[in-house]
C-alpha atoms as a PDB file:
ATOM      1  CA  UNK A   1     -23.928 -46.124  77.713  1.00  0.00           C
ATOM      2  CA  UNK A   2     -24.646 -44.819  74.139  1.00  0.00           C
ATOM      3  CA  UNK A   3     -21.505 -45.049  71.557  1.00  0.00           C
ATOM      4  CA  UNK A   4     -19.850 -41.565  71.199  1.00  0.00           C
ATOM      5  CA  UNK A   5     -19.939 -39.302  67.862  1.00  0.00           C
ATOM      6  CA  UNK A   6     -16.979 -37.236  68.327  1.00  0.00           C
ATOM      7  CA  UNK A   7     -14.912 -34.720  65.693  1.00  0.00           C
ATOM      8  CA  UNK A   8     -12.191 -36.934  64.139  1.00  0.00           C
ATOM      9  CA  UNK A   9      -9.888 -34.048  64.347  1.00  0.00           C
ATOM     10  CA  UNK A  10     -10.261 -31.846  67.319  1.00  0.00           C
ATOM     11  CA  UNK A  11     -12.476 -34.906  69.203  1.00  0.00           C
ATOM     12  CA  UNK A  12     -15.384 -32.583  70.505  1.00  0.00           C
ATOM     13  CA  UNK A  13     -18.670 -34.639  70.715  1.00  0.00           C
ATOM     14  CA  UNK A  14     -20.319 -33.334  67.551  1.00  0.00           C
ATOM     15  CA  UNK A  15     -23.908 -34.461  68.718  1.00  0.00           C
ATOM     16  CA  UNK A  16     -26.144 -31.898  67.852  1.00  0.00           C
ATOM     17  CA  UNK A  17     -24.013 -29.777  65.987  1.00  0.00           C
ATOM     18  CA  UNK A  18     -23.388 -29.786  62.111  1.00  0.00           C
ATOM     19  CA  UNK A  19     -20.587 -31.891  60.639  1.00  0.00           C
ATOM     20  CA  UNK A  20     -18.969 -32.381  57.075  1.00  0.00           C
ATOM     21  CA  UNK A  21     -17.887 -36.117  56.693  1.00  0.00           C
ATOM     22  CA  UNK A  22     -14.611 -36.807  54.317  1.00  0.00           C
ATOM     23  CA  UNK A  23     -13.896 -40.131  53.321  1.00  0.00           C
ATOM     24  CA  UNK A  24     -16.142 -41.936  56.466  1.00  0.00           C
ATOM     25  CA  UNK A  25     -14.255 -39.308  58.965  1.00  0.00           C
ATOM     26  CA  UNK A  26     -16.572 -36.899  60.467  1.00  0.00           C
ATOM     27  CA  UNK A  27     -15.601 -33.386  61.232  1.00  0.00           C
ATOM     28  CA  UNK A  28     -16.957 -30.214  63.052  1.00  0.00           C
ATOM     29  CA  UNK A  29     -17.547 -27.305  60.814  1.00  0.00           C
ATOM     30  CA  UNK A  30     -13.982 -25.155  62.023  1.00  0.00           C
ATOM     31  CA  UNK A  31     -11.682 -28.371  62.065  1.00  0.00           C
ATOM     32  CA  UNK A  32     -13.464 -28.627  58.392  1.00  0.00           C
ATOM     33  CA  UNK A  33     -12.871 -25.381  57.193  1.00  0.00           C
ATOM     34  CA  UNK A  34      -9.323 -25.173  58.716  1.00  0.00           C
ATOM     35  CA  UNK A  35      -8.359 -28.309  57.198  1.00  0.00           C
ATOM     36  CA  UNK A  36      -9.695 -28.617  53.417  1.00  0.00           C
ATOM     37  CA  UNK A  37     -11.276 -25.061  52.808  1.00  0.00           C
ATOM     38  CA  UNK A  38      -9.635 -23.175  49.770  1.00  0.00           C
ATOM     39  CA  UNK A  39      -7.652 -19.853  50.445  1.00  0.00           C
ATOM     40  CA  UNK A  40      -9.429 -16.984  48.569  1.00  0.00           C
ATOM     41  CA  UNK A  41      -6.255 -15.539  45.693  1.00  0.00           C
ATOM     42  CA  UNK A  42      -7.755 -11.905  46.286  1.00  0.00           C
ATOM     43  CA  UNK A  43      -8.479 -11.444  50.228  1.00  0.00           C
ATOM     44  CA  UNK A  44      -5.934 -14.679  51.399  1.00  0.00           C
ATOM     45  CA  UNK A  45      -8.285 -15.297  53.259  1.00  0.00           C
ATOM     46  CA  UNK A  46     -10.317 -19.235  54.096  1.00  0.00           C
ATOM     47  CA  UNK A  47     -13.114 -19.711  51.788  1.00  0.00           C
ATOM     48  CA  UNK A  48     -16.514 -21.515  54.331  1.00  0.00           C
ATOM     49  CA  UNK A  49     -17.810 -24.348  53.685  1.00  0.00           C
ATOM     50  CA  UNK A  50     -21.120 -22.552  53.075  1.00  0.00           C
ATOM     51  CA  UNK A  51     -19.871 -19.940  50.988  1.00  0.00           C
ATOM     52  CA  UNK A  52     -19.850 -19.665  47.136  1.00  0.00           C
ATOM     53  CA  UNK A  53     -16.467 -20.377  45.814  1.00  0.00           C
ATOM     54  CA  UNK A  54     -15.312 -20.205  42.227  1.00  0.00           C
ATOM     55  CA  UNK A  55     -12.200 -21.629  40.856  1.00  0.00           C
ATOM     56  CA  UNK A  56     -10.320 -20.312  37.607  1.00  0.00           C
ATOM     57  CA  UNK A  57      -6.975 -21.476  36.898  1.00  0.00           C
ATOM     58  CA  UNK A  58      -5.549 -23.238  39.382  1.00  0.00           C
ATOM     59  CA  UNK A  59      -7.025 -20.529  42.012  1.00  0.00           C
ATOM     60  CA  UNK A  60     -10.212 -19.888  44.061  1.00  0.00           C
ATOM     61  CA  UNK A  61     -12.028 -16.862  44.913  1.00  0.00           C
ATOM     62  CA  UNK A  62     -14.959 -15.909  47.313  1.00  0.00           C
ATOM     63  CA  UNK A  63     -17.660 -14.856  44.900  1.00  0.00           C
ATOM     64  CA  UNK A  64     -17.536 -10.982  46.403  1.00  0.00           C
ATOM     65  CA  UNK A  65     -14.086 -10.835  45.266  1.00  0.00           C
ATOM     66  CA  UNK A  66     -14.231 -12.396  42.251  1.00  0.00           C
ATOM     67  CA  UNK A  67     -14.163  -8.883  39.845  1.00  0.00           C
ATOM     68  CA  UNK A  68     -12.626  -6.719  37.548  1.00  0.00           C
ATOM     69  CA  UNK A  69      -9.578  -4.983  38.659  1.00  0.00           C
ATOM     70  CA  UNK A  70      -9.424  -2.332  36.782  1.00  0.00           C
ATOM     71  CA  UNK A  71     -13.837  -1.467  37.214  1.00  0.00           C
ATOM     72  CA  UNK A  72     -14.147  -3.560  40.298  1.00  0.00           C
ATOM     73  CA  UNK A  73     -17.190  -5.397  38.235  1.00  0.00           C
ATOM     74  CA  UNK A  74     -18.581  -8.612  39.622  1.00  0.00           C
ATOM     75  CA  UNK A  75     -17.579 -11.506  37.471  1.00  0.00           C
ATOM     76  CA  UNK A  76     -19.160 -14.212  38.849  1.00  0.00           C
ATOM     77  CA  UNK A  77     -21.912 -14.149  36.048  1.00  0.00           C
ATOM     78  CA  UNK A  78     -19.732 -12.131  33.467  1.00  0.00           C
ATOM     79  CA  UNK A  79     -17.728 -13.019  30.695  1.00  0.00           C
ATOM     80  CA  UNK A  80     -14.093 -12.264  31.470  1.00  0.00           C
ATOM     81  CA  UNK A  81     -10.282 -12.529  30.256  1.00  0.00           C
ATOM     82  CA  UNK A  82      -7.420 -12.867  32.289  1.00  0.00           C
ATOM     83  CA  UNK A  83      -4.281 -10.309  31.827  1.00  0.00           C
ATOM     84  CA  UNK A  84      -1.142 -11.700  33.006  1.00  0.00           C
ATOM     85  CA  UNK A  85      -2.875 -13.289  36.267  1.00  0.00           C
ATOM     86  CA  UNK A  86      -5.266  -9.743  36.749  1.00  0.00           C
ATOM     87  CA  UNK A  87      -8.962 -10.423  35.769  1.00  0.00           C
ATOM     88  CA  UNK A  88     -10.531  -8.105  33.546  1.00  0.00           C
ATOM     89  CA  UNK A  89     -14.123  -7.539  32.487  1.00  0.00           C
ATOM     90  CA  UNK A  90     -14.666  -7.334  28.456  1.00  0.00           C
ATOM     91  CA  UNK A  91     -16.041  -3.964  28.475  1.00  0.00           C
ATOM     92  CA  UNK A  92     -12.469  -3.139  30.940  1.00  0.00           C
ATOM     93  CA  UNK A  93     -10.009  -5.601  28.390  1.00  0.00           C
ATOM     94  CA  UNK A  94     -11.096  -4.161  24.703  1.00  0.00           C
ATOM     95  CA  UNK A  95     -10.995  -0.717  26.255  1.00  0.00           C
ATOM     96  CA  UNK A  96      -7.588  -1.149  27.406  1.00  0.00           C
ATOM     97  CA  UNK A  97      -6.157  -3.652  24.719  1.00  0.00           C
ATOM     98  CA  UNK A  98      -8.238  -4.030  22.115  1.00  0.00           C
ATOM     99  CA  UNK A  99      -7.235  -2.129  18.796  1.00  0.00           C
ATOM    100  CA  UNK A 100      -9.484   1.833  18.275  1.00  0.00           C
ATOM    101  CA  UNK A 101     -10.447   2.814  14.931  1.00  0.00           C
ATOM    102  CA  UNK A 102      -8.587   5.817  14.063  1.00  0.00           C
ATOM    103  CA  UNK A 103     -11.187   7.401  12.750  1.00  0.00           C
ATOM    104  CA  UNK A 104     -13.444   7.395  15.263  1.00  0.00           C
ATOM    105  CA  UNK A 105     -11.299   6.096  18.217  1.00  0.00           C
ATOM    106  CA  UNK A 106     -13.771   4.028  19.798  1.00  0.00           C
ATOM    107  CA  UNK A 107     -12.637   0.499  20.223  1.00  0.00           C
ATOM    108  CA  UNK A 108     -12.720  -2.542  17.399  1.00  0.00           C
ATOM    109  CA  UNK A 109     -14.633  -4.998  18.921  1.00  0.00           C
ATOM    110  CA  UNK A 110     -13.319  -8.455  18.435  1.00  0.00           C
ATOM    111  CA  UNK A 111     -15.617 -10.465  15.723  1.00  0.00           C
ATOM    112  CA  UNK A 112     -16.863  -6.841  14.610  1.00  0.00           C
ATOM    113  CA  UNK A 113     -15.638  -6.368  11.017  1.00  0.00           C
ATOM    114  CA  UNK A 114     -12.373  -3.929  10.800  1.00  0.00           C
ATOM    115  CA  UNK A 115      -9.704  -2.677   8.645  1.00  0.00           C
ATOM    116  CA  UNK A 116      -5.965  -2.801   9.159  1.00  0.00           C
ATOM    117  CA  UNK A 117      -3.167  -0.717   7.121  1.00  0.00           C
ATOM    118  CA  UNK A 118      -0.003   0.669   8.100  1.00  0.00           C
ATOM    119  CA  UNK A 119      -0.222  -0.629  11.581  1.00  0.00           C
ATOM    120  CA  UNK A 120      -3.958   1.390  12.280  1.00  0.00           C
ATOM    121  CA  UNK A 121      -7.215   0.263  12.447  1.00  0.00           C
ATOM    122  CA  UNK A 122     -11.087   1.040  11.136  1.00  0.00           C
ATOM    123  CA  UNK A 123     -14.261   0.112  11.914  1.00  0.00           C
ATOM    124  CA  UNK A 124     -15.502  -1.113   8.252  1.00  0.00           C
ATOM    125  CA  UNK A 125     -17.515   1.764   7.601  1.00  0.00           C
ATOM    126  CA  UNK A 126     -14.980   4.010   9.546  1.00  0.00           C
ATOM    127  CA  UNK A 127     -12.840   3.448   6.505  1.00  0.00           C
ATOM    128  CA  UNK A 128     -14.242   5.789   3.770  1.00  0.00           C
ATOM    129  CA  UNK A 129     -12.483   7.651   0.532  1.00  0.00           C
ATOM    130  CA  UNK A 130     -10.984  11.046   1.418  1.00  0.00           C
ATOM    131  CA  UNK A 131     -12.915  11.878  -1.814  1.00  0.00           C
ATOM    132  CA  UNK A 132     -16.125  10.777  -1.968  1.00  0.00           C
ATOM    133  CA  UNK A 133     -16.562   9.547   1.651  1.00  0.00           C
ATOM    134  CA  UNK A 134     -17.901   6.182   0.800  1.00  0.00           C
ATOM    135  CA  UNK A 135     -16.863   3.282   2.378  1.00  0.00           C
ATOM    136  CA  UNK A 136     -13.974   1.895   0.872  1.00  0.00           C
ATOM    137  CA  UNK A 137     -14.739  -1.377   2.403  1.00  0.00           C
ATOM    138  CA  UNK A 138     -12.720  -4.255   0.463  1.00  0.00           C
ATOM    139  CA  UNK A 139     -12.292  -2.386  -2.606  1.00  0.00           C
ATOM    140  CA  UNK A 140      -8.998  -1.447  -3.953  1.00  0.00           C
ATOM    141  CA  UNK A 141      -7.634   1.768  -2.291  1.00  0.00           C
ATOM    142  CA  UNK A 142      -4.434   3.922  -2.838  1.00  0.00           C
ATOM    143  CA  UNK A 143      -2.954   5.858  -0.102  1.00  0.00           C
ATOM    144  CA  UNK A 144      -1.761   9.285   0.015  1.00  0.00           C
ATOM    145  CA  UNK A 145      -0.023  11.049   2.925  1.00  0.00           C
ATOM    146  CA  UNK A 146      -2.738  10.327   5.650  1.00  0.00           C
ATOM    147  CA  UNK A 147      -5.616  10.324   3.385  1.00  0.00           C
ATOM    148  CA  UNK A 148      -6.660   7.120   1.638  1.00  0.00           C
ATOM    149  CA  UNK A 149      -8.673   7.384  -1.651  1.00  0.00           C
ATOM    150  CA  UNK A 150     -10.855   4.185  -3.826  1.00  0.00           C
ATOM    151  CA  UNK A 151      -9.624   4.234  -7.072  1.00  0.00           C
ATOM    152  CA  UNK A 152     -11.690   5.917  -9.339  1.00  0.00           C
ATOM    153  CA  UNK A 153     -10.929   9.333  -7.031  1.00  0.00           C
ATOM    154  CA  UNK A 154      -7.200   8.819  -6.920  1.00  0.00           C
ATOM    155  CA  UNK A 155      -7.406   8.754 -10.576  1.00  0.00           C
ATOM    156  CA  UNK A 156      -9.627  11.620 -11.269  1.00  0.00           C
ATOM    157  CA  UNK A 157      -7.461  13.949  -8.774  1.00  0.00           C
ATOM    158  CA  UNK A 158      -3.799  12.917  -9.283  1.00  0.00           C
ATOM    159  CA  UNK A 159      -3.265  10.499 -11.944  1.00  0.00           C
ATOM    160  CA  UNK A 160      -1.898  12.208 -15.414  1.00  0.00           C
ATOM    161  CA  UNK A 161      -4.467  11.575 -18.441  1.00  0.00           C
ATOM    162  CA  UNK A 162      -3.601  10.903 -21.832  1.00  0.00           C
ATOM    163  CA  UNK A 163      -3.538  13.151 -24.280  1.00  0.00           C
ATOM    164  CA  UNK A 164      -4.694  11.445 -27.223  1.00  0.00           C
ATOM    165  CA  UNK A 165      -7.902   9.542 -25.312  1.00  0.00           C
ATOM    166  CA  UNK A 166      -8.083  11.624 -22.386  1.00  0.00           C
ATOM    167  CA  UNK A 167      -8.031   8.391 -19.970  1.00  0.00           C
ATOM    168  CA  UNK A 168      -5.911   8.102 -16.808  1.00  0.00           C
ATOM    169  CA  UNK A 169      -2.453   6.618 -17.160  1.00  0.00           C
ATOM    170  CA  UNK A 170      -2.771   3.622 -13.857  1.00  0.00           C
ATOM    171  CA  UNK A 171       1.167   2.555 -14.908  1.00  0.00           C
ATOM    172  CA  UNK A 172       3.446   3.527 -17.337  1.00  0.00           C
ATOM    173  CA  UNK A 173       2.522   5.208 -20.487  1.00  0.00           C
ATOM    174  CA  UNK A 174       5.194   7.555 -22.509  1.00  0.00           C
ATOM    175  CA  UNK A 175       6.367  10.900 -22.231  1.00  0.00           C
ATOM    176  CA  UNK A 176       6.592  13.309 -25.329  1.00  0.00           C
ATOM    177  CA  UNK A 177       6.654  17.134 -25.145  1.00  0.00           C
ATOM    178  CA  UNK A 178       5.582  17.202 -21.722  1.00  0.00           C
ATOM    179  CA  UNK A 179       2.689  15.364 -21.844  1.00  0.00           C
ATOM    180  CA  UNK A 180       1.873  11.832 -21.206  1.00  0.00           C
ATOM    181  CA  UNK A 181       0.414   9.233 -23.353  1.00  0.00           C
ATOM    182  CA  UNK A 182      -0.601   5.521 -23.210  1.00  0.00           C
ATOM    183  CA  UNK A 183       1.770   3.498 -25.273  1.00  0.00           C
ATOM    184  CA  UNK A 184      -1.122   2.201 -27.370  1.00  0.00           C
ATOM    185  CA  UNK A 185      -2.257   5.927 -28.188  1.00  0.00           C
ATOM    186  CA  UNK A 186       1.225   7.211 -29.115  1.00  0.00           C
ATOM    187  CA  UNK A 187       0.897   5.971 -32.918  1.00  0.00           C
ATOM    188  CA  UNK A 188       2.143   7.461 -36.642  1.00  0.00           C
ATOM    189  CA  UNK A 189      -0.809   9.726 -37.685  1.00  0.00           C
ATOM    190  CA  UNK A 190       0.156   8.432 -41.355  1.00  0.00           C
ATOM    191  CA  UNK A 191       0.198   4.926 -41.244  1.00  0.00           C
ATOM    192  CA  UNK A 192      -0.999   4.289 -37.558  1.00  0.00           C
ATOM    193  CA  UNK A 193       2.016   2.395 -36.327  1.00  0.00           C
ATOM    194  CA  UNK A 194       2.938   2.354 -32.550  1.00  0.00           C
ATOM    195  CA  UNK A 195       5.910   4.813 -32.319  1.00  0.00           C
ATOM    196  CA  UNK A 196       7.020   3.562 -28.395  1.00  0.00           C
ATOM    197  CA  UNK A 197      10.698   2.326 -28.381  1.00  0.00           C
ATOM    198  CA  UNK A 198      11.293   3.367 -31.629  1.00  0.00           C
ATOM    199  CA  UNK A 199      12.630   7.158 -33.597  1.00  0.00           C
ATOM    200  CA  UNK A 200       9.710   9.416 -34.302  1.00  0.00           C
ATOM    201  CA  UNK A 201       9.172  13.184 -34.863  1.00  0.00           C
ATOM    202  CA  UNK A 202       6.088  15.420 -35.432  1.00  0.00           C
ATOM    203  CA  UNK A 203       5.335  18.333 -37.704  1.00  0.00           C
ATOM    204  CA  UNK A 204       3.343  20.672 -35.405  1.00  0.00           C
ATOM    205  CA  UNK A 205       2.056  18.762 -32.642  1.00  0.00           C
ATOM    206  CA  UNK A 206       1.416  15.629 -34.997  1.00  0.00           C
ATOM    207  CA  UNK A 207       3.738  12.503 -34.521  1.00  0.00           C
ATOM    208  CA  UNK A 208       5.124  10.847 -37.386  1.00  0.00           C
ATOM    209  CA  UNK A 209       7.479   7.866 -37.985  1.00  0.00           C
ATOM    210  CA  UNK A 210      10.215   8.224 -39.828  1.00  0.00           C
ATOM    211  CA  UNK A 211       9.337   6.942 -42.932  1.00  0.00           C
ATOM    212  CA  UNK A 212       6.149   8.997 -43.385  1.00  0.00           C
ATOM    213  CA  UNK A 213       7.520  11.909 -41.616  1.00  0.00           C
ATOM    214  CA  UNK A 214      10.284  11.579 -45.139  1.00  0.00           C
ATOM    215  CA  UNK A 215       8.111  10.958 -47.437  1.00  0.00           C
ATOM    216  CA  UNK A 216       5.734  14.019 -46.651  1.00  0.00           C
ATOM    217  CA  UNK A 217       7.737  16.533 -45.105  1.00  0.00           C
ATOM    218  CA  UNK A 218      11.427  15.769 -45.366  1.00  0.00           C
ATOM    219  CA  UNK A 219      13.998  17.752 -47.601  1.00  0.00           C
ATOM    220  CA  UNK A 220      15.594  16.139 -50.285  1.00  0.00           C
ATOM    221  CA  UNK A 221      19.351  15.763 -50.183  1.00  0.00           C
ATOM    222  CA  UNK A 222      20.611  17.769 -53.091  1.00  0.00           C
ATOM    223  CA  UNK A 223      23.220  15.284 -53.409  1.00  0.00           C
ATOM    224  CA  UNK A 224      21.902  11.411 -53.094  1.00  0.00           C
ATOM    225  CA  UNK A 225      18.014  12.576 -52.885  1.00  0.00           C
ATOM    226  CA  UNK A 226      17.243  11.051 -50.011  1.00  0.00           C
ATOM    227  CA  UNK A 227      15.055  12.589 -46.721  1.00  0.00           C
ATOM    228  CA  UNK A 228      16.835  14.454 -44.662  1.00  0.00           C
ATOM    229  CA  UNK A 229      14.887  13.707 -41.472  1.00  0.00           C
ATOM    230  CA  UNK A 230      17.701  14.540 -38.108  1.00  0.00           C
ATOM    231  CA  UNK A 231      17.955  10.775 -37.510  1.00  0.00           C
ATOM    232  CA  UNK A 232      21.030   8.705 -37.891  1.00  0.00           C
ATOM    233  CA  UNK A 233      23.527  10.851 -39.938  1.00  0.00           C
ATOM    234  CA  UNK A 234      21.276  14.061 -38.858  1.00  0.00           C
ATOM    235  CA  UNK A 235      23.510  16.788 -39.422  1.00  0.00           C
ATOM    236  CA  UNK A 236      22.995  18.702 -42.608  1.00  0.00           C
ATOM    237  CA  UNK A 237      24.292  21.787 -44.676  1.00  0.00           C
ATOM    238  CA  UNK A 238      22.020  24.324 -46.164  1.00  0.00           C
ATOM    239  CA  UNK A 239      22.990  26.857 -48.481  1.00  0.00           C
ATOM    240  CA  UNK A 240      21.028  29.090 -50.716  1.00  0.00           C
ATOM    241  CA  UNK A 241      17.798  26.561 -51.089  1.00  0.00           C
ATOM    242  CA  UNK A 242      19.564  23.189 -51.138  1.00  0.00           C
ATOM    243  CA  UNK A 243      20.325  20.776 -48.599  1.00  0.00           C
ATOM    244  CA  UNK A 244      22.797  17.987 -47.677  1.00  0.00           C
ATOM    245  CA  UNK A 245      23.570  15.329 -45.780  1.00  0.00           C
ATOM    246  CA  UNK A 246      26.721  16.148 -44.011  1.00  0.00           C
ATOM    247  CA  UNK A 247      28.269  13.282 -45.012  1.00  0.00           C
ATOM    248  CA  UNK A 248      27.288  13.974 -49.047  1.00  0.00           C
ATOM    249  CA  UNK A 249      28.568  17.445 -48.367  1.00  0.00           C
ATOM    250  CA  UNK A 250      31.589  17.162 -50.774  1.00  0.00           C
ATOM    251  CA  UNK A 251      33.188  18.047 -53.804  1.00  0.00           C
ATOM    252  CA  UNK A 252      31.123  17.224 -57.411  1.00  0.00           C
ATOM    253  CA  UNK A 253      34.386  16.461 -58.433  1.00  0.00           C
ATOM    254  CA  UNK A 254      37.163  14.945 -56.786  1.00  0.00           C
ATOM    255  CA  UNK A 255      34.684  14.019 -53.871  1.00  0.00           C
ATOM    256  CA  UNK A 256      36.614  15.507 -50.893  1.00  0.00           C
ATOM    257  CA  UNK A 257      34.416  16.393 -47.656  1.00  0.00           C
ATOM    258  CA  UNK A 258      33.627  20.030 -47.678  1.00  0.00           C
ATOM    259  CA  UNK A 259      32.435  20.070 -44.256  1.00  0.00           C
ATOM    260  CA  UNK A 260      33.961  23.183 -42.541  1.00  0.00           C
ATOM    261  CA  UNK A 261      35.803  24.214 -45.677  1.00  0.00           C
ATOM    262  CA  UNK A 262      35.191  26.858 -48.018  1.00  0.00           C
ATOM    263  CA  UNK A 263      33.326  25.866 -51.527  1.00  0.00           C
ATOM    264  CA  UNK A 264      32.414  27.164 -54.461  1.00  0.00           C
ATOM    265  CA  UNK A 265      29.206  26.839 -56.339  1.00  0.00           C
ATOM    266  CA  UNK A 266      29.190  25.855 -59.793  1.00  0.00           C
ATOM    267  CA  UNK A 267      25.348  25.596 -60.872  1.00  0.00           C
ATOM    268  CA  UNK A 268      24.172  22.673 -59.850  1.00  0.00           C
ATOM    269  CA  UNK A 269      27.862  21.827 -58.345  1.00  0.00           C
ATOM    270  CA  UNK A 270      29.928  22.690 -55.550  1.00  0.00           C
ATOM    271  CA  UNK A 271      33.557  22.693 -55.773  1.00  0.00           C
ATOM    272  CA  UNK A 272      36.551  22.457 -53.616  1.00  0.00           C
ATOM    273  CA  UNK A 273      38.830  25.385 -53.865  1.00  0.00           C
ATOM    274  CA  UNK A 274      41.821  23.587 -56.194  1.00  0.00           C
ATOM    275  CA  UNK A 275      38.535  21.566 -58.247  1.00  0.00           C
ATOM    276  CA  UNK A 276      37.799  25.360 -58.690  1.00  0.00           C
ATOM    277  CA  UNK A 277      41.188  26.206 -59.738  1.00  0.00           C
ATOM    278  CA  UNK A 278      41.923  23.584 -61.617  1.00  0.00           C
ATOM    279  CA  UNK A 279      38.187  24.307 -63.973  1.00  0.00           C
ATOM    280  CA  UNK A 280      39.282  28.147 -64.213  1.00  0.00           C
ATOM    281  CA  UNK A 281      42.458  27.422 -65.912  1.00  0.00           C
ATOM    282  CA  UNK A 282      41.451  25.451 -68.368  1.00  0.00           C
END
């Protein structure tokens, strides 16, 4: 009597049939399959013994369901990404969560070269000056509004020049009559000093410091001879062709202010009213 070759599990003779053998047990192919075959994630269902299985994470997969969800895409020879346990296709994931150039709003490819400002994104050469439509690339760039200019065109549109050299002002600079200048180019146009931060004043349109602005233009006070130039003690008195300081407005003779008071002019003197007196009764 020959030995017998039987199914360890269900104990059917398994000569002539096919058999899977697991560790020196032999099984038929359904008490194989029922026991140690792989449930499928997508259909639930057993994965064969003779079918293609892949594994990804802890789960398996019949190779027919193994695809994109949101395409339906086989992925068995695809690249792929997984989405919070849903398997996407690359073309399927950028589409859906990759960043789109604003410009053109086709999707950024990742490793593709892009841009990033204000929470948007470019292609590289999607990025161009609202100007001169170059690419801006990874050149300096100023924004304005929604438009985004390179430098040298944000300069020549918006950015006040100065009116000595003509040049754009990039930062700072210094404001006089209206007009803007670069502290450099704001200078005395008698002895060439730098007149930023400090008292100036112009005859014409022509700036001066104070001391040349005295020396060449200034009245003479009648009294101490000195420039009157509007700085410091500025206010003056005019009468007839002379001038004064307000403060050297007084009397030639008993030196009281006459600032507001009547006078009386005595040649080259003015006189308070009792210094007046006083000179006609003697």
């Amino acid at each position: 009597m020959s030995d017998r070759f039987d199914c360890g599990e269900c104990k059917e003779s398994l000569y002539g049939r096919k058999y899977i053998q697991v560790e020196d047990v032999s099984h038929c192919i359904p008490c194989y399959d029922r026991l140690y075959a792989n449930t499928c994630q997508e259909c639930k269902e057993l994965i064969a013994h003779n079918a293609r299985e892949l594994f990804y994470e802890d789960r398996h997969y019949h190779e027919h369901c193994f695809r994109c969800l949101r395409c339906d895409r086989s992925l068995a020879d695809e690249p792929f990404t997984s989405q919070e346990e849903a398997l996407l296709c690359n073309d399927c994931y950028h589409n859906e969560f990759s960043s789109k150039c604003v410009a053109c709003d086709k999707t950024v490819m990742p490793g593709s070269k892009k841009l990033e400002y204000g929470g948007s994104a470019w292609h590289e050469d999607c990025f161009v000056c609202h100007g001169c439509e170059k690419p801006i690339g990874g050149q300096s760039f100023i924004p304005d509004k929604d438009d985004y200019y390179c430098v040298p065109c944000y300069e020549g549109r918006f950015t006040p020049r100065c009116r000595h050299c003509k040049k754009a002002l990039a930062t700072g600079g210094v404001s006089y009559k209206d007009e803007t200048w670069h502290k450099e180019c704001l200078v005395c146009n008698g002895c060439k000093s730098p007149l930023a931060g400090q008292p100036f004043t112009s005859q014409g349109d022509t700036p001066y410091c104070v001391k040349c602005f005295s020396s060449l233009y200034a009245q003479k006070c009648a009294s101490c001879n000195s420039p009157i130039t509007g700085f410091g003690e500025g206010k003056y008195i005019s009468f007839q062709d002379r001038q004064w300081h307000q403060p050297c407005f007084k009397c030639s003779h008993c030196s009281v202010s006459l600032v507001g008071s009547g006078f009386f002019p005595d040649r080259d003197q003015i006189l308070c009213g009792d210094c007046n007196n006083d000179q006609e009764d003697q």
